[in-house]
Protein backbone atom coordinates (compact mmCIF):
# COMPACT_ATOMS: atom_id res chain seq x y z
CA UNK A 1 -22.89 -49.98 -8.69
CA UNK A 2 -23.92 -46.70 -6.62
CA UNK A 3 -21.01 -47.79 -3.71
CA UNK A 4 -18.04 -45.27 -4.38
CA UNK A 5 -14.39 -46.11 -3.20
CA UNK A 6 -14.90 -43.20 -0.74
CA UNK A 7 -17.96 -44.96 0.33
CA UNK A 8 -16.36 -48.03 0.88
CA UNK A 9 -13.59 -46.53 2.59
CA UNK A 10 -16.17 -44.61 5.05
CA UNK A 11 -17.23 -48.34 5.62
CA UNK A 12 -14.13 -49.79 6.47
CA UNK A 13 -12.72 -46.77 8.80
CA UNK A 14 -16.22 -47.08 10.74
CA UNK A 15 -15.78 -50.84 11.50
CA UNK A 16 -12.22 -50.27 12.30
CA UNK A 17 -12.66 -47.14 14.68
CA UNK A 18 -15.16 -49.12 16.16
CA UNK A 19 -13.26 -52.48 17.12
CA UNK A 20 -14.17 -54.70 14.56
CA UNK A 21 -11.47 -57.11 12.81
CA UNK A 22 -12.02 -58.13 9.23
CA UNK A 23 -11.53 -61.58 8.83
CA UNK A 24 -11.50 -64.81 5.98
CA UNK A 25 -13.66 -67.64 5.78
CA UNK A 26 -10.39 -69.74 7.03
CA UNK A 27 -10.50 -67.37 10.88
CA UNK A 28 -14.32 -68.71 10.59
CA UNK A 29 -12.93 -71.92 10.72
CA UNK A 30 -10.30 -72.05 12.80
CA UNK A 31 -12.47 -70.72 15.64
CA UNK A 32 -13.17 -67.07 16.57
CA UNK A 33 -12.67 -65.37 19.89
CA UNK A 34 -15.97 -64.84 21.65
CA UNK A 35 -14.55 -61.22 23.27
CA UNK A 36 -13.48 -60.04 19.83
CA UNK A 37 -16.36 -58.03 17.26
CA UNK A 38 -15.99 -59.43 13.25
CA UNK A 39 -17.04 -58.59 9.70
CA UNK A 40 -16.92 -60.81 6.74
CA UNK A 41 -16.35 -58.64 3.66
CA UNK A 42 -18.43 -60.26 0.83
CA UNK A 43 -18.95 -59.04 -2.49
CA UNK A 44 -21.99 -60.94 -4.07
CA UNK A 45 -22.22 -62.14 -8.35
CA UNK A 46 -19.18 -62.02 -10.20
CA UNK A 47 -19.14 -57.93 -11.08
CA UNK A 48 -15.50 -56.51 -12.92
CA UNK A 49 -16.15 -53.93 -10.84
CA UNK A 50 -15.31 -55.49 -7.71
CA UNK A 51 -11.49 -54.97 -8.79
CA UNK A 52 -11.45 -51.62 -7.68
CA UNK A 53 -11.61 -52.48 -4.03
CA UNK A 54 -8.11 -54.09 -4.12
CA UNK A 55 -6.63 -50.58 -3.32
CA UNK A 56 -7.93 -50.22 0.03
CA UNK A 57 -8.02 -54.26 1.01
CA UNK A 58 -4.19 -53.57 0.62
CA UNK A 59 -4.39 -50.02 1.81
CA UNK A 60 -6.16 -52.02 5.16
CA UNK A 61 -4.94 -55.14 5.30
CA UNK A 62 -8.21 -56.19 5.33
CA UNK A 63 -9.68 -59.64 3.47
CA UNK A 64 -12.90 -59.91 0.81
CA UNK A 65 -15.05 -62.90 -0.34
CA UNK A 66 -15.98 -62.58 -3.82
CA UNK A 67 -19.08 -65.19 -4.55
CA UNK A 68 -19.31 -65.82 -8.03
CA UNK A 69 -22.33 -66.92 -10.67
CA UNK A 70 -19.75 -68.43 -13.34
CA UNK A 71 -22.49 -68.72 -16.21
CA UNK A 72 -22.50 -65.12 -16.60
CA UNK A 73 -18.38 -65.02 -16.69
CA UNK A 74 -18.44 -67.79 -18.90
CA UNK A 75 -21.17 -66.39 -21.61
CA UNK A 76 -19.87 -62.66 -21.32
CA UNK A 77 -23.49 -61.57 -20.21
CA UNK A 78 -24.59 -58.76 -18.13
CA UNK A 79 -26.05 -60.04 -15.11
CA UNK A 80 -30.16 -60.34 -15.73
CA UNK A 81 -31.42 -57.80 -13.20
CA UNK A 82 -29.17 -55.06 -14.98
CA UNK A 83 -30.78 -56.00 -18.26
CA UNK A 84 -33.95 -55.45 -17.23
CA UNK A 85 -33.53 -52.38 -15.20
CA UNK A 86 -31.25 -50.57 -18.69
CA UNK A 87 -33.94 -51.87 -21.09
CA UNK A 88 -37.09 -50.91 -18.82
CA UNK A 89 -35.49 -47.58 -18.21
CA UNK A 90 -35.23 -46.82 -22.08
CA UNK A 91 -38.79 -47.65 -21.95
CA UNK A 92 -39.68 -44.84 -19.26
CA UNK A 93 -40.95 -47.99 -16.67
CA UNK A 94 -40.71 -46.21 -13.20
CA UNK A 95 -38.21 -47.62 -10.61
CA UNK A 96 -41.07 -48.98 -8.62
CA UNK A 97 -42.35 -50.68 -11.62
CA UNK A 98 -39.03 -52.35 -12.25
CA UNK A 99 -38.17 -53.47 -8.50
CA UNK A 100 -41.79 -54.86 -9.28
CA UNK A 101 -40.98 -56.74 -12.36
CA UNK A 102 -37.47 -58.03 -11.02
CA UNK A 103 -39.01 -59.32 -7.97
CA UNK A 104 -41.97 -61.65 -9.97
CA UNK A 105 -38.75 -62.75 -11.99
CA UNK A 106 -36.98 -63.92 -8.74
CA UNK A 107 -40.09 -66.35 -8.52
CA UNK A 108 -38.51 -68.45 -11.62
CA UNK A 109 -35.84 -70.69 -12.81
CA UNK A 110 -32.82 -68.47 -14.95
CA UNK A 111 -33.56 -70.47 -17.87
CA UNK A 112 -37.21 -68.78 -17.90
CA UNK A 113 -35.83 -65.22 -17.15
CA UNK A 114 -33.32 -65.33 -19.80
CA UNK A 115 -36.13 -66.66 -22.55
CA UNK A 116 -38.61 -63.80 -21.00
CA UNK A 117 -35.44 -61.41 -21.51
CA UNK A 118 -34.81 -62.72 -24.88
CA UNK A 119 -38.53 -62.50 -26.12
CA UNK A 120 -39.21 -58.73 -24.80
CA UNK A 121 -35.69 -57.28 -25.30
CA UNK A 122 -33.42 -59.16 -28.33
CA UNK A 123 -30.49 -60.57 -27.82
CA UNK A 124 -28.23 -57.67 -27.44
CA UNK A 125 -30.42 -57.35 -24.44
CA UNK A 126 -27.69 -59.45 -22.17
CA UNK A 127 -24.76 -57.76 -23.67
CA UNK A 128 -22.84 -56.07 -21.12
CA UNK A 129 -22.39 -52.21 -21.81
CA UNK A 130 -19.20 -51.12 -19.95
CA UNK A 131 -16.64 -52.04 -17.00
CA UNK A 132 -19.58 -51.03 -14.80
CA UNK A 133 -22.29 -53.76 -15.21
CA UNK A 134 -20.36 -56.55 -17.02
CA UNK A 135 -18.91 -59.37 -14.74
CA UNK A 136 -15.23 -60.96 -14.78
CA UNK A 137 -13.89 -62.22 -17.99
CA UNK A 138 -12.03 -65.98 -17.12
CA UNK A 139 -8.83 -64.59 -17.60
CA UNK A 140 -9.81 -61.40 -15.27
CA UNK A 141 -10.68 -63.68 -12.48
CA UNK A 142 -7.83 -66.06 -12.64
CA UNK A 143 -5.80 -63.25 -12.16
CA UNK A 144 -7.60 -61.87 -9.59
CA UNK A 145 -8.21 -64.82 -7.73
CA UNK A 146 -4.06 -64.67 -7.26
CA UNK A 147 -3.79 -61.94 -4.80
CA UNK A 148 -3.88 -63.08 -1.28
CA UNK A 149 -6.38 -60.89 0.50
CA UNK A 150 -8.75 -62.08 -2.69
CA UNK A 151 -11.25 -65.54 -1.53
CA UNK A 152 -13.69 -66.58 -3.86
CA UNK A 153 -17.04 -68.07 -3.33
CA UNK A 154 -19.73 -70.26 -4.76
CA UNK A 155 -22.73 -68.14 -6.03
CA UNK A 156 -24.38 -70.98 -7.87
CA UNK A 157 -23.92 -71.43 -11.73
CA UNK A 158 -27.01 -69.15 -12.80
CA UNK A 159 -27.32 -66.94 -9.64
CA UNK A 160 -30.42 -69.49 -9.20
CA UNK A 161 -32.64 -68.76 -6.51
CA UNK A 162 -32.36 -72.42 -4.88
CA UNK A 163 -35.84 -72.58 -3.84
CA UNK A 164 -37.32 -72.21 -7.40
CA UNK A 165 -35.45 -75.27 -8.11
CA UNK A 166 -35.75 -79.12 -7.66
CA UNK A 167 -33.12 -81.12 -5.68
CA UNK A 168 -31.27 -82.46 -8.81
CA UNK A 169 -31.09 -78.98 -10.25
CA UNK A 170 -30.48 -77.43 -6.76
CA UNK A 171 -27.05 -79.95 -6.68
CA UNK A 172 -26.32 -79.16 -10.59
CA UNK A 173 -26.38 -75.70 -9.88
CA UNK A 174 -23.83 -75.68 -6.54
CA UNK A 175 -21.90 -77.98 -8.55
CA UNK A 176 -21.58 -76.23 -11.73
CA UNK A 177 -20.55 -73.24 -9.76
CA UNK A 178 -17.82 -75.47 -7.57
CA UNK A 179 -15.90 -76.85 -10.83
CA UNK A 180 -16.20 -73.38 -12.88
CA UNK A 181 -14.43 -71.81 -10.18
CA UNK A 182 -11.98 -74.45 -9.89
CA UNK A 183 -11.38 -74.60 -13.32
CA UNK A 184 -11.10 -70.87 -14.12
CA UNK A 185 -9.04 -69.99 -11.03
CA UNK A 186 -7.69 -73.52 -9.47
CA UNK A 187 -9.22 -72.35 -6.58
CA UNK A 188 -12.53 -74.83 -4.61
CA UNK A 189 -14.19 -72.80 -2.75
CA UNK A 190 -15.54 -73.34 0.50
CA UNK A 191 -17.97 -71.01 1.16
CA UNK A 192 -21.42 -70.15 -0.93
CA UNK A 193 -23.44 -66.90 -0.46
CA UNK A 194 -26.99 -68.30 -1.15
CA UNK A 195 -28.45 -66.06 -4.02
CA UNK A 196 -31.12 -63.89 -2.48
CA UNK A 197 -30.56 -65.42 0.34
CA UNK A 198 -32.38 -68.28 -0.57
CA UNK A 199 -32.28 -72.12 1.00
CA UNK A 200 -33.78 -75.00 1.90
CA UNK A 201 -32.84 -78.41 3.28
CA UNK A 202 -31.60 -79.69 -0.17
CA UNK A 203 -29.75 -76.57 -0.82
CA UNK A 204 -28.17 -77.55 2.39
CA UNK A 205 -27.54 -81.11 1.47
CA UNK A 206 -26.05 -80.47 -1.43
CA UNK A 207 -23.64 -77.42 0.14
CA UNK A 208 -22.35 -80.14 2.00
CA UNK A 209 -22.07 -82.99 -0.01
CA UNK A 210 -19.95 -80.81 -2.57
CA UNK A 211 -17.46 -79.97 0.02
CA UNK A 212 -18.72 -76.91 1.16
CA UNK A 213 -18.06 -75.75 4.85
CA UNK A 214 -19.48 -72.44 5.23
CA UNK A 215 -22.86 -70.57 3.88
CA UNK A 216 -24.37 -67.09 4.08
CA UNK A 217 -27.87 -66.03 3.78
CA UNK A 218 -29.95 -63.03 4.65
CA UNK A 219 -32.61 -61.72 7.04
C-alpha cells in the first residue's frame, strides 16, 4: 500500500538500466540463459490495487505474477493483517505493538484469526474500507486475468501459513486456491507464492500433486 506508481517505475527503470529482463513463469520453464540477469515480477494476496500497475507493464513490456488468496475475493473481506493494523490503530496500539500482535497471529490457522478478529473487533471488522485495502471482486479478476502481460498464481485459499496446518488441510488449502482461480478466471495456475514464505515437505507434495510446476518462498 505505501509503493507509489513512481516508485514502481524507479523499480523497473533500475532493473532495466542495469541488464535485467523481466520474464513469466512460462521463460522459467522453457529454460533460461545462464549469461542473461532475470526478475520475476510478483505481486503477493489478491489486492484491487494491483490494477494500477497495468500502465507501466504495458508502458514496459514487462510481465507480473499476481498470487491470489481467493477466500478473501470470494467473501469481499479485507485481508486480516489490514484489519488488525486499522482497528489497533483506532485504538492508539503502537506500530511495534501491532507488527507484534500480527506476527503471534501468523503462528495460527485463518479460521482462529478470523474468530480472534471477530471476538475483539465485530464483524464490520473484515469489511474492506476503500479501493486501497480491499482485494479483487470475481468479476474484477476475470477481467483482469484477460490481459496478456497479467499471470496469476496460487496463494492458497486462506493466505494459510502451510506450516500451521496438517497435510489434509495443507492439500485443501492449495486446492481450494487451484479451482477458485480456475473457476473465477478459467485460468490453472502453475505457480504458488508460499504465504510467508512458508513450506514443508507436504506443502511440497501437495504443490505437485495439484499440478503445480513452479513455487516461491522467502529468505
Amino acid at each position: 500500500q505505501g509503493i507509489t506508481i513512481d516508485i514502481f517505475r524507479q523499480f523497473i527503470e533500475y532493473h532495466l538500466r542495469n541488464g535485467y529482463c523481466f520474464i513469466s513463469p512460462e521463460d522459467i520453464l522453457n529454460g533460461l540463459s545462464a549469461d542473461k540477469k532475470y526478475v520475476l515480477l510478483t505481486f503477493d494476496d489478491g489486492y484491487f490495487n494491483n490494477i494500477l500497475s497495468l500502465e507501466l507493464l504495458h508502458e514496459y513490456n514487462i510481465p507480473a505474477v499476481f498470487f491470489i488468496s481467493t477466500g478473501f475475493i470470494e467473501r469481499n473481506h479485507c485481508f486480516w493483517w489490514d484489519a488488525i493494523y486499522r482497528e489497533r490503530l483506532r485504538r492508539n496500539s503502537s506500530s511495534q505493538a501491532i507488527r507484534d500482535e500480527i506476527s503471534q497471529l501468523k503462528k495460527v490457522k485463518y479460521e482462529v484469526i478470523e474468530h480472534y478478529i471477530l471476538d475483539n473487533f465485530g464483524e464490520k471488522a473484515l469489511e474492506p474500507l476503500s479501493d486501497i485495502d480491499r482485494p479483487f471482486t470475481p468479476a474484477e479478476l476475470r477481467s483482469f486475468a484477460m490481459d496478456p502481460l497479467v499471470h496469476l498464481g496460487n496463494h492458497t485459499a486462506n493466505h494459510a501459513i502451510l506450516t500451521n496446518y496438517s497435510p489434509q488441510e495443507i492439500r485443501a488449502e492449495i486446492i481450494q486456491g487451484q479451482s477458485s482461480i480456475n473457476k473465477i478466471a478459467g485460468i490453472t495456475p502453475i505457480i504458488i507464492s508460499y504465504p510467508n514464505g512458508n513450506y514443508n515437505e507436504e506443502a511440497l507434495n501437495a504443490s505437485i500433486d495439484t499440478g503445480l510446476k513452479l513455487g516461491i518462498t522467502t529468505y
